[in-house]
Protein backbone atom coordinates (compact mmCIF):
# COMPACT_ATOMS: atom_id res chain seq x y z
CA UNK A 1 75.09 182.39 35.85
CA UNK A 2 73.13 180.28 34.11
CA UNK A 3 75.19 177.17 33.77
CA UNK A 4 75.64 177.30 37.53
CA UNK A 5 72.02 178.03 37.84
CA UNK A 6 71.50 174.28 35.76
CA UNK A 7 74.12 172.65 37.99
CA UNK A 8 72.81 173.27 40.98
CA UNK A 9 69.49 171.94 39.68
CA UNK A 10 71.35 169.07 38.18
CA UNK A 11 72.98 168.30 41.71
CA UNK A 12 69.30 168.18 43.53
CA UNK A 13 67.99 166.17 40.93
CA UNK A 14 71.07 163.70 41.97
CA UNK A 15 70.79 164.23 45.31
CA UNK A 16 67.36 164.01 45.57
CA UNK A 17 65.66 160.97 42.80
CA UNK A 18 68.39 158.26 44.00
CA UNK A 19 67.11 159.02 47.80
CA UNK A 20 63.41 158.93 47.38
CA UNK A 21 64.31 155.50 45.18
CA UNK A 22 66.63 153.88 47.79
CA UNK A 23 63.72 155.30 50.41
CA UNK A 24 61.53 152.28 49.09
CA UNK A 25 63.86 149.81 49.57
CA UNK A 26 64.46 150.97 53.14
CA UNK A 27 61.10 151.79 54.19
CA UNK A 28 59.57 148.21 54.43
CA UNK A 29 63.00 147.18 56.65
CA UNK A 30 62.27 150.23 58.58
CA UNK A 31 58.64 148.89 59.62
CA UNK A 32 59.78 146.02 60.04
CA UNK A 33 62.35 147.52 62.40
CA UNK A 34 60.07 149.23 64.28
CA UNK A 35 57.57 146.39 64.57
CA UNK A 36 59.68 143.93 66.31
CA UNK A 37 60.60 141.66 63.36
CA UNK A 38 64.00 141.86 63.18
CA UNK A 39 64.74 138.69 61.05
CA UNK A 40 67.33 139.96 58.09
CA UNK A 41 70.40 138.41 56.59
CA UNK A 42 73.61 138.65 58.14
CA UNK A 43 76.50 139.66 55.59
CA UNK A 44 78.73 141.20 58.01
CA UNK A 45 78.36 138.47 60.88
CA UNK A 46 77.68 141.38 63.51
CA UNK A 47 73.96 139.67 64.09
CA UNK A 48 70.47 139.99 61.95
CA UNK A 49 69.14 143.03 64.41
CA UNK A 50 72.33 144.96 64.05
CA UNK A 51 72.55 144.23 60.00
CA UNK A 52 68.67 145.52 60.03
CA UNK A 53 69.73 148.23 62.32
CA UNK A 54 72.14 149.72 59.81
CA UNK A 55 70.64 148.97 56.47
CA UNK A 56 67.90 151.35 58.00
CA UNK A 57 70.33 153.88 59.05
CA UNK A 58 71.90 153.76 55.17
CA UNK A 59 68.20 153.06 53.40
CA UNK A 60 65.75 155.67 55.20
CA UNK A 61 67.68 157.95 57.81
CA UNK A 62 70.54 158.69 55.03
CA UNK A 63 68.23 159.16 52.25
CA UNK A 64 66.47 161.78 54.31
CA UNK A 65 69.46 164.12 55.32
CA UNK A 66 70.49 163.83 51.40
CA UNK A 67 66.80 165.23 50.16
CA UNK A 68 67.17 168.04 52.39
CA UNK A 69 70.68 168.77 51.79
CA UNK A 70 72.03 168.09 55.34
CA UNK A 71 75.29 167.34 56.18
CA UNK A 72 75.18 165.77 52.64
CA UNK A 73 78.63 164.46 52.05
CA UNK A 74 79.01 162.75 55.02
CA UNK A 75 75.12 161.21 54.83
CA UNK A 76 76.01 159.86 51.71
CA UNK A 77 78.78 157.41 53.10
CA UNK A 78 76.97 155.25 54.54
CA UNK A 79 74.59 154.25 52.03
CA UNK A 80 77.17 154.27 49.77
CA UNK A 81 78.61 151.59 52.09
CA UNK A 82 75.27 149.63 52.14
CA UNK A 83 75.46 149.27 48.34
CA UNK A 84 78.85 147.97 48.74
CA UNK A 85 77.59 145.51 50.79
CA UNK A 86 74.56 144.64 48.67
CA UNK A 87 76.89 144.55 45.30
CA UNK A 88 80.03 142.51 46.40
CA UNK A 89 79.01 140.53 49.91
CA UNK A 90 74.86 139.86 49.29
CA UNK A 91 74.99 139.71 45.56
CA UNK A 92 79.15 138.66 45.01
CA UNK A 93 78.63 135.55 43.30
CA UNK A 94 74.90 136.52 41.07
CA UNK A 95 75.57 137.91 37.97
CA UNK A 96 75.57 141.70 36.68
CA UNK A 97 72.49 141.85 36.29
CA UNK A 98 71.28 141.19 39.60
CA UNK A 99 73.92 143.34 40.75
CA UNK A 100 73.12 146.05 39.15
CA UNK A 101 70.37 148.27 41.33
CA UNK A 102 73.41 148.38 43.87
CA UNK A 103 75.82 149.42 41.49
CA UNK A 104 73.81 151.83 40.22
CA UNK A 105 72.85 153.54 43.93
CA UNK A 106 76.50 153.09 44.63
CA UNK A 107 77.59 155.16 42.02
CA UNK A 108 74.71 157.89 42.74
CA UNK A 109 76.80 158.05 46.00
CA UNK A 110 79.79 158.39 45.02
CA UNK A 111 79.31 161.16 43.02
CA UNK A 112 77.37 162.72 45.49
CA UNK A 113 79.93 162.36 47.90
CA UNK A 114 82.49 164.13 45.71
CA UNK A 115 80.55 166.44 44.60
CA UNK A 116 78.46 167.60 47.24
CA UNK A 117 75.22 168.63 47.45
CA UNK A 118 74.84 171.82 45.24
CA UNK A 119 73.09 175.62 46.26
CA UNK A 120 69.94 174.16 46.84
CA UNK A 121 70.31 172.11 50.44
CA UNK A 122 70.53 173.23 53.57
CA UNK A 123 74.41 173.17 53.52
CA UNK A 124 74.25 175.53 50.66
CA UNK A 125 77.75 174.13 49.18
């Protein structure tokens, strides 16, 4: 009882400190968003609004569904596809080091998406 009691805590501690971190990232695109400005890079060559469009999607609207526990597994894909993007198309050629906050969300991802999002979410898994 008790270890599962600490896992489940441990897996909303994962799910949740990652999200509210990657949250402040995506929060200033989001206004941005919102306020018209859509200038952003263009990693994917599918247009600066679009790139914007789904960083937001993967930064804020993701982040959200993984604090609350909703549909966790799947709202974990795409900003672990964001931090793909960030690691090996934004950052390919800096070094490790610059790389590294990506890496580092990436992997929160990951691991969330294998290993869902614990008792304490609305999915309940």
């Amino acid at each position: 009882m008790r270890n599962s009691l600490l896992k489940d805590i441990g897996l909303a501690v994962l799910r949740i400190a990652p999200s509210l971190l990657l949250m402040t990232h995506g929060i200033p695109k989001f206004q941005n968003f919102i306020n018209g400005n859509l200038e952003f890079g263009d990693p994917l060559g599918i247009g600066a609004a679009p790139s914007l469009f789904l960083a937001v999607i993967g930064e804020v609207v993701c982040p959200i569904l993984i604090i609350i526990g909703y549909k966790t597994r799947w709202a974990a894909v795409p900003p672990a596809i964001t931090m793909l993007v960030a690691a090996f198309v934004v950052h390919g050629s800096d070094p490790i080091a610059t790389k590294e906050k990506a890496l580092l969300f990436l992997t929160f991802f990951v691991v969330i998406i294998l290993l869902g999002p614990g008792r304490y979410s609305v999915d309940r898994k």
